[in-house]
Protein backbone atom coordinates (compact mmCIF):
# COMPACT_ATOMS: atom_id res chain seq x y z
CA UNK A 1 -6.01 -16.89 30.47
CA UNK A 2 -2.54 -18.31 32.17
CA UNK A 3 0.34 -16.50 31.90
CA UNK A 4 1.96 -18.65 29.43
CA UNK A 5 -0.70 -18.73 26.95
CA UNK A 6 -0.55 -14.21 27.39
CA UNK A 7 3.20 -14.93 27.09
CA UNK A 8 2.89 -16.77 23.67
CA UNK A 9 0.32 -14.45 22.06
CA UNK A 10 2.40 -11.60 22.79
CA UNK A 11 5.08 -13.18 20.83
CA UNK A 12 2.89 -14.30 17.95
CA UNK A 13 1.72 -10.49 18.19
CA UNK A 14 5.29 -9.06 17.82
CA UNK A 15 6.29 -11.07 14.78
CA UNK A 16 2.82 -10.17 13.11
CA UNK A 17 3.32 -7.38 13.59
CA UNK A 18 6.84 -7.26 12.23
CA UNK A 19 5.48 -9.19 9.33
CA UNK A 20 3.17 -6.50 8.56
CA UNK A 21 5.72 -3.55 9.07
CA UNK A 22 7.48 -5.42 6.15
CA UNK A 23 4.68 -6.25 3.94
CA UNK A 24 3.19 -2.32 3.90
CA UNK A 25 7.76 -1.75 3.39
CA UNK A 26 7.62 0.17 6.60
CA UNK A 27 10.49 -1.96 7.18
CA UNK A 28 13.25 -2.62 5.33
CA UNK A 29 15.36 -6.39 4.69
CA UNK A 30 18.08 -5.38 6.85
CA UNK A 31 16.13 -4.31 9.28
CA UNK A 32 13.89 -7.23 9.18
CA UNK A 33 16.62 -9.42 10.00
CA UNK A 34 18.24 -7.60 12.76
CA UNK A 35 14.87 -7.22 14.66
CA UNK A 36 14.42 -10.95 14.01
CA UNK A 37 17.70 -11.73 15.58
CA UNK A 38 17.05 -9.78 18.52
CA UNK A 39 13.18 -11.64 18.96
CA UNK A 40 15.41 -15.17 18.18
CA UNK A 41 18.37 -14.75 20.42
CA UNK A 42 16.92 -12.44 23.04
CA UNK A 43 13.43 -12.61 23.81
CA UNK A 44 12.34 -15.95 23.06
CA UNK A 45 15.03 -17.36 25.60
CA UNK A 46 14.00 -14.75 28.10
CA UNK A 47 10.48 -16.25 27.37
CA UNK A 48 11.36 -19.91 28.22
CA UNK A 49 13.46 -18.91 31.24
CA UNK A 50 10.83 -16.66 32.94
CA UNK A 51 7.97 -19.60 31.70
CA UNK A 52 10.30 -22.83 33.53
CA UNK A 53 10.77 -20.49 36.44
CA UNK A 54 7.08 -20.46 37.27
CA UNK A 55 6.81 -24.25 36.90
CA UNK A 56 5.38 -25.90 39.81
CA UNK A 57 7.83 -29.23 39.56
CA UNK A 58 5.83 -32.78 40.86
CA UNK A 59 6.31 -36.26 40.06
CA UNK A 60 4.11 -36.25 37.12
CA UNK A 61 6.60 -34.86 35.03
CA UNK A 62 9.11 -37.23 35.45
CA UNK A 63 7.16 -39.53 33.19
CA UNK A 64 7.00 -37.04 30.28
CA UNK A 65 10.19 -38.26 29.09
CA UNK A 66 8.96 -41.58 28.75
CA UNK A 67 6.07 -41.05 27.29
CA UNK A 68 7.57 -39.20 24.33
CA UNK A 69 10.33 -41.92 24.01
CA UNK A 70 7.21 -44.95 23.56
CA UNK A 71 5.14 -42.17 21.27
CA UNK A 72 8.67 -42.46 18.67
CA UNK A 73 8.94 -45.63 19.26
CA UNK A 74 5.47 -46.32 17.88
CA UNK A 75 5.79 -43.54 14.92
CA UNK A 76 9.13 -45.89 14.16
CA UNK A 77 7.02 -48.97 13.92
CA UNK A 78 4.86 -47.37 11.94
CA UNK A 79 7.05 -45.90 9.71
CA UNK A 80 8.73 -48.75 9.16
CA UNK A 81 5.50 -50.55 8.62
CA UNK A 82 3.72 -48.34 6.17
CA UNK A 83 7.16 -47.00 4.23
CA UNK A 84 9.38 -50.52 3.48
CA UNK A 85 12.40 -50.33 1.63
């Protein structure tokens, strides 16, 4: 397994976990929220900066950007098609 993928399921683990903490009332609301705010603001964007760090950059991913902008642009058709006015 890649370090991203370990990365991820540790972060799935800690709000599981945090989850069950408050389910068995191990935790309380207020603490609920502050330990979500410090997984939100802290260690997710830790996360992402450590994970684009490791990036190998080629010329591959410059046409990611372009294929998400023709995948909308065939969910708008569609929409449009399936859901008139």
């Amino acid at each position: 397994m890649n370090n991203v993928n370990q990365q991820f399921l540790l972060s799935l683990t800690i709000i599981f976990l945090g989850y069950f903490l408050k389910r068995v009332k191990i935790l309380k609301k207020e603490d609920a929220e502050g330990l979500s705010r410090l997984v939100l603001n802290v260690t997710l964007p830790c996360l992402i900066l450590v994970t684009i760090s490791e990036i190998e950059l080629n010329a591959t991913l410059l046409t990611l950007p372009f294929i998400c902008f023709g995948f909308g642009l065939i969910s708008l058709v569609i929409g449009f098609l399936l859901f008139p006015k």
